[in-house]
C-alpha atoms as a PDB file:
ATOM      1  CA  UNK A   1     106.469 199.257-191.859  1.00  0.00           C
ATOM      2  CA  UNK A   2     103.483 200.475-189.432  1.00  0.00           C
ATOM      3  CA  UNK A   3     101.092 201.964-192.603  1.00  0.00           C
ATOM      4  CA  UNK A   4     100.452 199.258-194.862  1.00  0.00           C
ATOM      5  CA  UNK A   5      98.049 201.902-197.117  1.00  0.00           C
ATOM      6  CA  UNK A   6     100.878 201.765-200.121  1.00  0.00           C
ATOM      7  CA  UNK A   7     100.632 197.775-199.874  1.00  0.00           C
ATOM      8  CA  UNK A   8      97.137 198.080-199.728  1.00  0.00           C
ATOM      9  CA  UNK A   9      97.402 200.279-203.432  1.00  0.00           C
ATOM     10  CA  UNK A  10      99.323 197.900-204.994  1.00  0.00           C
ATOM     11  CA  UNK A  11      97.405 194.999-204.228  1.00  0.00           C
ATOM     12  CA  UNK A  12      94.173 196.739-204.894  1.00  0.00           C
ATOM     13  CA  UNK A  13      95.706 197.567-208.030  1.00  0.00           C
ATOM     14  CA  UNK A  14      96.373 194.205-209.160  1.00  0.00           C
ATOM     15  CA  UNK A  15      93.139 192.782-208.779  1.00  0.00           C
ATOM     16  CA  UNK A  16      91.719 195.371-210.622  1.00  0.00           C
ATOM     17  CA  UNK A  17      93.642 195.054-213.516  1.00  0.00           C
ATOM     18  CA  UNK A  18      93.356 190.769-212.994  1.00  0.00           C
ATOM     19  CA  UNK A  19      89.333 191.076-213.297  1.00  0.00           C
ATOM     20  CA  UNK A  20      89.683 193.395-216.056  1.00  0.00           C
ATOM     21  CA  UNK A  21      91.839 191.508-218.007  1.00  0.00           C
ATOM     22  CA  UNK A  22      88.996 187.998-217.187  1.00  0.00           C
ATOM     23  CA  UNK A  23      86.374 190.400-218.920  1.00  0.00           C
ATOM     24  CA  UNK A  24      88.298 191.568-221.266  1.00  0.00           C
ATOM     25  CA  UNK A  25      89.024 187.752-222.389  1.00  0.00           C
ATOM     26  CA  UNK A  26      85.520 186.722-221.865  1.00  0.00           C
ATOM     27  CA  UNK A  27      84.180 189.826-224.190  1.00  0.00           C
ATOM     28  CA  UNK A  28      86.556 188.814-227.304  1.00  0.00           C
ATOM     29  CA  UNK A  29      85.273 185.144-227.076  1.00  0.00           C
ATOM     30  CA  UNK A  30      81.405 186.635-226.963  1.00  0.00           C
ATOM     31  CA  UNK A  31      82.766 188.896-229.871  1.00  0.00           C
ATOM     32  CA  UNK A  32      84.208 186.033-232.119  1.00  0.00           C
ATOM     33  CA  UNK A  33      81.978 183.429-232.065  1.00  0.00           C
ATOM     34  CA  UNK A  34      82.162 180.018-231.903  1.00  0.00           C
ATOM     35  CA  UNK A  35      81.784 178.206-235.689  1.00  0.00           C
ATOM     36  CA  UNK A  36      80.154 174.857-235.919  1.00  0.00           C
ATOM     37  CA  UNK A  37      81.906 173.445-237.686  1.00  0.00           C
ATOM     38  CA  UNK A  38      85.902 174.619-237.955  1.00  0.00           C
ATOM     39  CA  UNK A  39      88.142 172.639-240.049  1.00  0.00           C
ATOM     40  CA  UNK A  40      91.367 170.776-238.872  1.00  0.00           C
ATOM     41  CA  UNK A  41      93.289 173.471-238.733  1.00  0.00           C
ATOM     42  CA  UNK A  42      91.505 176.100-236.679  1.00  0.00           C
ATOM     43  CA  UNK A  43      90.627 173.547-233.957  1.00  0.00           C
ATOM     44  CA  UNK A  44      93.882 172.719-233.178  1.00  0.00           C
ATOM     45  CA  UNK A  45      94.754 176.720-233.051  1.00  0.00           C
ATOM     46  CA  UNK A  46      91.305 176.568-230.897  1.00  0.00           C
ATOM     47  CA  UNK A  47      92.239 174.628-228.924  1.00  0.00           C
ATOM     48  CA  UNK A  48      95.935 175.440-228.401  1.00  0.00           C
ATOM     49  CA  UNK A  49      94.473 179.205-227.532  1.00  0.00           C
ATOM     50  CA  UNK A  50      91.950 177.484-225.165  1.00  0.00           C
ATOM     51  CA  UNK A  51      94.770 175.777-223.272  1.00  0.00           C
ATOM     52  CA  UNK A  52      96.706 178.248-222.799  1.00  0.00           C
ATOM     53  CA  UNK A  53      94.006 180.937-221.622  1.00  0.00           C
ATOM     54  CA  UNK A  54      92.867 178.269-219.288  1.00  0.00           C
ATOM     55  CA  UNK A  55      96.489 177.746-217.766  1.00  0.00           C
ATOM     56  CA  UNK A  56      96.487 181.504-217.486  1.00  0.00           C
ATOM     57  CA  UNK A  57      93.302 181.548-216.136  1.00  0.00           C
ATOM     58  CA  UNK A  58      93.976 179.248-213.243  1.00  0.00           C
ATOM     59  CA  UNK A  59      97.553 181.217-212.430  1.00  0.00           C
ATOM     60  CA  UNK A  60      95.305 184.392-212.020  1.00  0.00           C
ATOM     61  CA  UNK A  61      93.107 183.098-209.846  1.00  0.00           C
ATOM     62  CA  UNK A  62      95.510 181.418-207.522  1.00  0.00           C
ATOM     63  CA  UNK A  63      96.879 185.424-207.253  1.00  0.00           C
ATOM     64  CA  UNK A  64      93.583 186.365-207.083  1.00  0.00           C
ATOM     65  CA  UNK A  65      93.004 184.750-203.904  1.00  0.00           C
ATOM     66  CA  UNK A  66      96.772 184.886-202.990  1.00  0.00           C
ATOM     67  CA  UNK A  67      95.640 188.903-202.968  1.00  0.00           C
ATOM     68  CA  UNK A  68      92.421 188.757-201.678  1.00  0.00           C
ATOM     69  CA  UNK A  69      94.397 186.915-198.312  1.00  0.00           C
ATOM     70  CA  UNK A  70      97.029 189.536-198.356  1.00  0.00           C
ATOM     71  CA  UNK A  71      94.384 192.463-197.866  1.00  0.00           C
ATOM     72  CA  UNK A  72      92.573 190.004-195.237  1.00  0.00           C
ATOM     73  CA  UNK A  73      95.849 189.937-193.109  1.00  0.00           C
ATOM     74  CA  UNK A  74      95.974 193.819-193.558  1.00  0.00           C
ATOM     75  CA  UNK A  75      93.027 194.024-192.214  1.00  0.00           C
ATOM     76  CA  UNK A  76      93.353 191.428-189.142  1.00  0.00           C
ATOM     77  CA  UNK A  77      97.041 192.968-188.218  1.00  0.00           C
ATOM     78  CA  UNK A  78      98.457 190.178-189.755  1.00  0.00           C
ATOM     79  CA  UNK A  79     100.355 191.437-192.466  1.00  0.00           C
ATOM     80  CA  UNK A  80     104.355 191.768-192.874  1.00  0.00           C
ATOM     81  CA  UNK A  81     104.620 188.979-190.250  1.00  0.00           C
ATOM     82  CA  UNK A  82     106.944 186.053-191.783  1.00  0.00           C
ATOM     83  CA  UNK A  83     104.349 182.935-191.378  1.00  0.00           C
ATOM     84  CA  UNK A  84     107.630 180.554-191.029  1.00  0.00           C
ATOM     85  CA  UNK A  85     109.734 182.444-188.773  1.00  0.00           C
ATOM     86  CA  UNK A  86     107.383 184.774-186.843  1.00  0.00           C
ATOM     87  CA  UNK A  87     109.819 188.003-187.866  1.00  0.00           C
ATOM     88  CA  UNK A  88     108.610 190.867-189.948  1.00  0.00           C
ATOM     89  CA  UNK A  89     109.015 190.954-193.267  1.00  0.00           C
ATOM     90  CA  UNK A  90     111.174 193.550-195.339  1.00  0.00           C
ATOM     91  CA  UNK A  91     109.653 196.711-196.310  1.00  0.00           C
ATOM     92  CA  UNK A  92     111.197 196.201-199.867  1.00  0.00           C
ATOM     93  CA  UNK A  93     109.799 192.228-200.414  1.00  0.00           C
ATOM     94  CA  UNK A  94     106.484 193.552-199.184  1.00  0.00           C
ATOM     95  CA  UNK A  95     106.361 196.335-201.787  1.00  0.00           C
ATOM     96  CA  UNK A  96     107.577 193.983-204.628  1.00  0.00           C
ATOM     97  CA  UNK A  97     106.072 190.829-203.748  1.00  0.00           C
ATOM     98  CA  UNK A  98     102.663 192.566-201.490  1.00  0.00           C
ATOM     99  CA  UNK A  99     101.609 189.072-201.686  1.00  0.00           C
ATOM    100  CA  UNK A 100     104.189 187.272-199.584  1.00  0.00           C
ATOM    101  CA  UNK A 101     103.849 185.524-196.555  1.00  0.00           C
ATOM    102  CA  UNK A 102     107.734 184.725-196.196  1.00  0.00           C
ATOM    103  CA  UNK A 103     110.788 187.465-194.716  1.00  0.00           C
ATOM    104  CA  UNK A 104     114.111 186.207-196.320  1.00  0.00           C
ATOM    105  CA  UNK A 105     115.129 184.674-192.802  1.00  0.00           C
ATOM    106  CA  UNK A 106     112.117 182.697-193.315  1.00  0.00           C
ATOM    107  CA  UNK A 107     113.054 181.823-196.611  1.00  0.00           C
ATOM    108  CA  UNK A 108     116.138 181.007-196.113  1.00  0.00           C
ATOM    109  CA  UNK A 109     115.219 178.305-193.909  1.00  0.00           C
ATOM    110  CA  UNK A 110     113.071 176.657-195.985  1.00  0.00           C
ATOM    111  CA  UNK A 111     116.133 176.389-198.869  1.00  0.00           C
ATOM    112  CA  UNK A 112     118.112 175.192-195.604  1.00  0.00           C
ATOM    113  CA  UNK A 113     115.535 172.377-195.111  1.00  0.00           C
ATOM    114  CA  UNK A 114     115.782 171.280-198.813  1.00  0.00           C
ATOM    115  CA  UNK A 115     119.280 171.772-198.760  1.00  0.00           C
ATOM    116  CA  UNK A 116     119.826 169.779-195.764  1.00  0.00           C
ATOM    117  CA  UNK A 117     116.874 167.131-196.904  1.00  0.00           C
ATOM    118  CA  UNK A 118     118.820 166.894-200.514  1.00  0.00           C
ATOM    119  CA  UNK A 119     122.812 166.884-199.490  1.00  0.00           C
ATOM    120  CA  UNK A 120     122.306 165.141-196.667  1.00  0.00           C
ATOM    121  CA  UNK A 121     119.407 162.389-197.041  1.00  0.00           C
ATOM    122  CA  UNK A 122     116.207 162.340-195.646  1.00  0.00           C
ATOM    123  CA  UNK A 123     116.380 160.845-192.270  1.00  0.00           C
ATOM    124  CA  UNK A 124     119.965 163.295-191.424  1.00  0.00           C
ATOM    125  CA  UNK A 125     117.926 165.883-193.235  1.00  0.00           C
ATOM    126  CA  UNK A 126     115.000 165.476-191.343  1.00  0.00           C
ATOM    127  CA  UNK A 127     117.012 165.652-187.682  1.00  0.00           C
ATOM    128  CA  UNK A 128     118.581 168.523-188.751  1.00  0.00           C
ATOM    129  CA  UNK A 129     115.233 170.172-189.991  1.00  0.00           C
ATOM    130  CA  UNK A 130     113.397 168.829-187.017  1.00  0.00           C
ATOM    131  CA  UNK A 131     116.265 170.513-184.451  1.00  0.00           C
ATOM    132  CA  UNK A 132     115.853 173.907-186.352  1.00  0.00           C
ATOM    133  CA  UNK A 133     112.107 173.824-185.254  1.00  0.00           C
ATOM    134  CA  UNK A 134     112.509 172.935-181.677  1.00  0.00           C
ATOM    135  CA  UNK A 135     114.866 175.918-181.706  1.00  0.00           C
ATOM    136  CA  UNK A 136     112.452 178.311-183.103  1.00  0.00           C
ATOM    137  CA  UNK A 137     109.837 177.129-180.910  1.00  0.00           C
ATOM    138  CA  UNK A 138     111.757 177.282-177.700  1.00  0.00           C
ATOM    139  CA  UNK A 139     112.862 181.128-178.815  1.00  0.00           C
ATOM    140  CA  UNK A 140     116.098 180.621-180.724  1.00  0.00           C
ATOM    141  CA  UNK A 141     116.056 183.644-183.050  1.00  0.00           C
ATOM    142  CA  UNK A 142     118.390 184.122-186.141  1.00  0.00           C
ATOM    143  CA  UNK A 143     121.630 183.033-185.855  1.00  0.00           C
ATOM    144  CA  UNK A 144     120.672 181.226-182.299  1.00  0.00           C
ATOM    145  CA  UNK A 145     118.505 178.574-184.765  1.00  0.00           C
ATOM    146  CA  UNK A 146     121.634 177.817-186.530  1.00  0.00           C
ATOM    147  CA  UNK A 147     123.850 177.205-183.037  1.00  0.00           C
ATOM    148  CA  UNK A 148     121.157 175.318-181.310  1.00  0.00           C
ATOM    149  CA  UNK A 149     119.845 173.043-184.353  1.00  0.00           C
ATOM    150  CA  UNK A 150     123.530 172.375-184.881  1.00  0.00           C
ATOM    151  CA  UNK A 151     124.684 171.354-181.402  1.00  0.00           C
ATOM    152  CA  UNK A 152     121.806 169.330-181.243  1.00  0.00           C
ATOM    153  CA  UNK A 153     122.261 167.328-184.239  1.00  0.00           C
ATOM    154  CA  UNK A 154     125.643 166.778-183.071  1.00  0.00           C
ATOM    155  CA  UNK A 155     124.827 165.796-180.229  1.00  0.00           C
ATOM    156  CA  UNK A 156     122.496 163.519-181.369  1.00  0.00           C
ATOM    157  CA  UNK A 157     120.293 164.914-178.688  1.00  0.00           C
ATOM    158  CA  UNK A 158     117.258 166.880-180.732  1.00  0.00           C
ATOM    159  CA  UNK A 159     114.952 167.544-177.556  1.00  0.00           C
ATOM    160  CA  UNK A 160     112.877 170.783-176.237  1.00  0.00           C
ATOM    161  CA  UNK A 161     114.941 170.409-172.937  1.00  0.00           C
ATOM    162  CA  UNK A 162     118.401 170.374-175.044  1.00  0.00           C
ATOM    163  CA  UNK A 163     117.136 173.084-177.300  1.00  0.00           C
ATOM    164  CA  UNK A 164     116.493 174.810-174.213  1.00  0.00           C
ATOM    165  CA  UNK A 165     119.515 174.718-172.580  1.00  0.00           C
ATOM    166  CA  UNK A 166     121.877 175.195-175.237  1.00  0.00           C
ATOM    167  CA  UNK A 167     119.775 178.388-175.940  1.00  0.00           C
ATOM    168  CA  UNK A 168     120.411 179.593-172.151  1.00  0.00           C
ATOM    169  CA  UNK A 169     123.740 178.639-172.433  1.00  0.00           C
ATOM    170  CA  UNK A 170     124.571 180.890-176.031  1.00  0.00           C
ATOM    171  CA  UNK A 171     122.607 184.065-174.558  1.00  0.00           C
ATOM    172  CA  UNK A 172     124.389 183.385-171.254  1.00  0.00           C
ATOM    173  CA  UNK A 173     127.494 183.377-173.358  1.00  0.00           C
ATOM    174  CA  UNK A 174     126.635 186.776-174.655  1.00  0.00           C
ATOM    175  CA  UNK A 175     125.961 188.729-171.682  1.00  0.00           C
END
């Protein structure tokens, strides 16, 4: 996806309508008032509605900025790039998610990670999630991560120079 303009709607769009719901919200508490003193009763409701606005208050400004970052990355060429796996991201996840910074591949290895961090325990878990990054970083893409991270771990041999030649050796393979 080259033209990011439609992105660029949609997240437009949804700030908008975030900072007009925040006035809206800040005009009906102007409008009603504040009583000195309430009973009982309407504090609590007070201050149950004043919880809750604040939680949803603090969600809309995390996608506030979340949005405001999204339109900075369309603007520095940085957008639709997965910031885990380097690949682009989906058309379709950037249209309904404009605000993500993860493709599925890049996704998917981060549920990998847990996965292997949960099933497996922490220090296994961590060699195996360690060997998937020395594959990325030496050039393993998609299912190359998977080969070299696992021969690695296998090996018990999780090293750039491994990762390296165990790449060579699978695109080698497939020439």
């Amino acid at each position: 996806m080259e033209n990011f303009e439609k992105v660029r709607e949609i997240l437009q769009q949804q700030r908008k309508e975030i900072i007009s719901g925040a006035e809206k919200v800040l005009q009906s508490t102007v409008e009603k008032g504040v009583q000195l003193f309430p009973d009982p009763s309407d504090l609590a409701s007070i201050e149950e509605s004043l919880g809750f606005s604040y939680r949803l208050k603090e969600r809309e400004k995390k996608l506030l900025r979340k949005i405001d970052e999204a339109l900075e990355r369309i603007e520095t060429g940085s957008f639709g790039i997965c910031e885990r796996c380097g690949e682009e991201i989906e058309e379709k996840r950037m249209l309904a998610r404009p605000v993500t910074i993860l493709a599925a591949s890049g996704l998917a290895q981060i549920v990998a990670a847990l996965r292997a961090l949960s099933a497996e325990g922490i220090q296994k878990g961590h060699m195996s999630l360690h060997a998937r990054s020395i594959a990325i970083s030496v050039g393993a893409m998609g299912e190359e991560v998977d080969a070299v991270s696992q021969a690695m771990v296998l090996e018990n041999n999780v090293s750039m120079t491994r990762a390296k030649e165990i790449l060579e050796a699978i695109r080698s393979g497939k020439n």
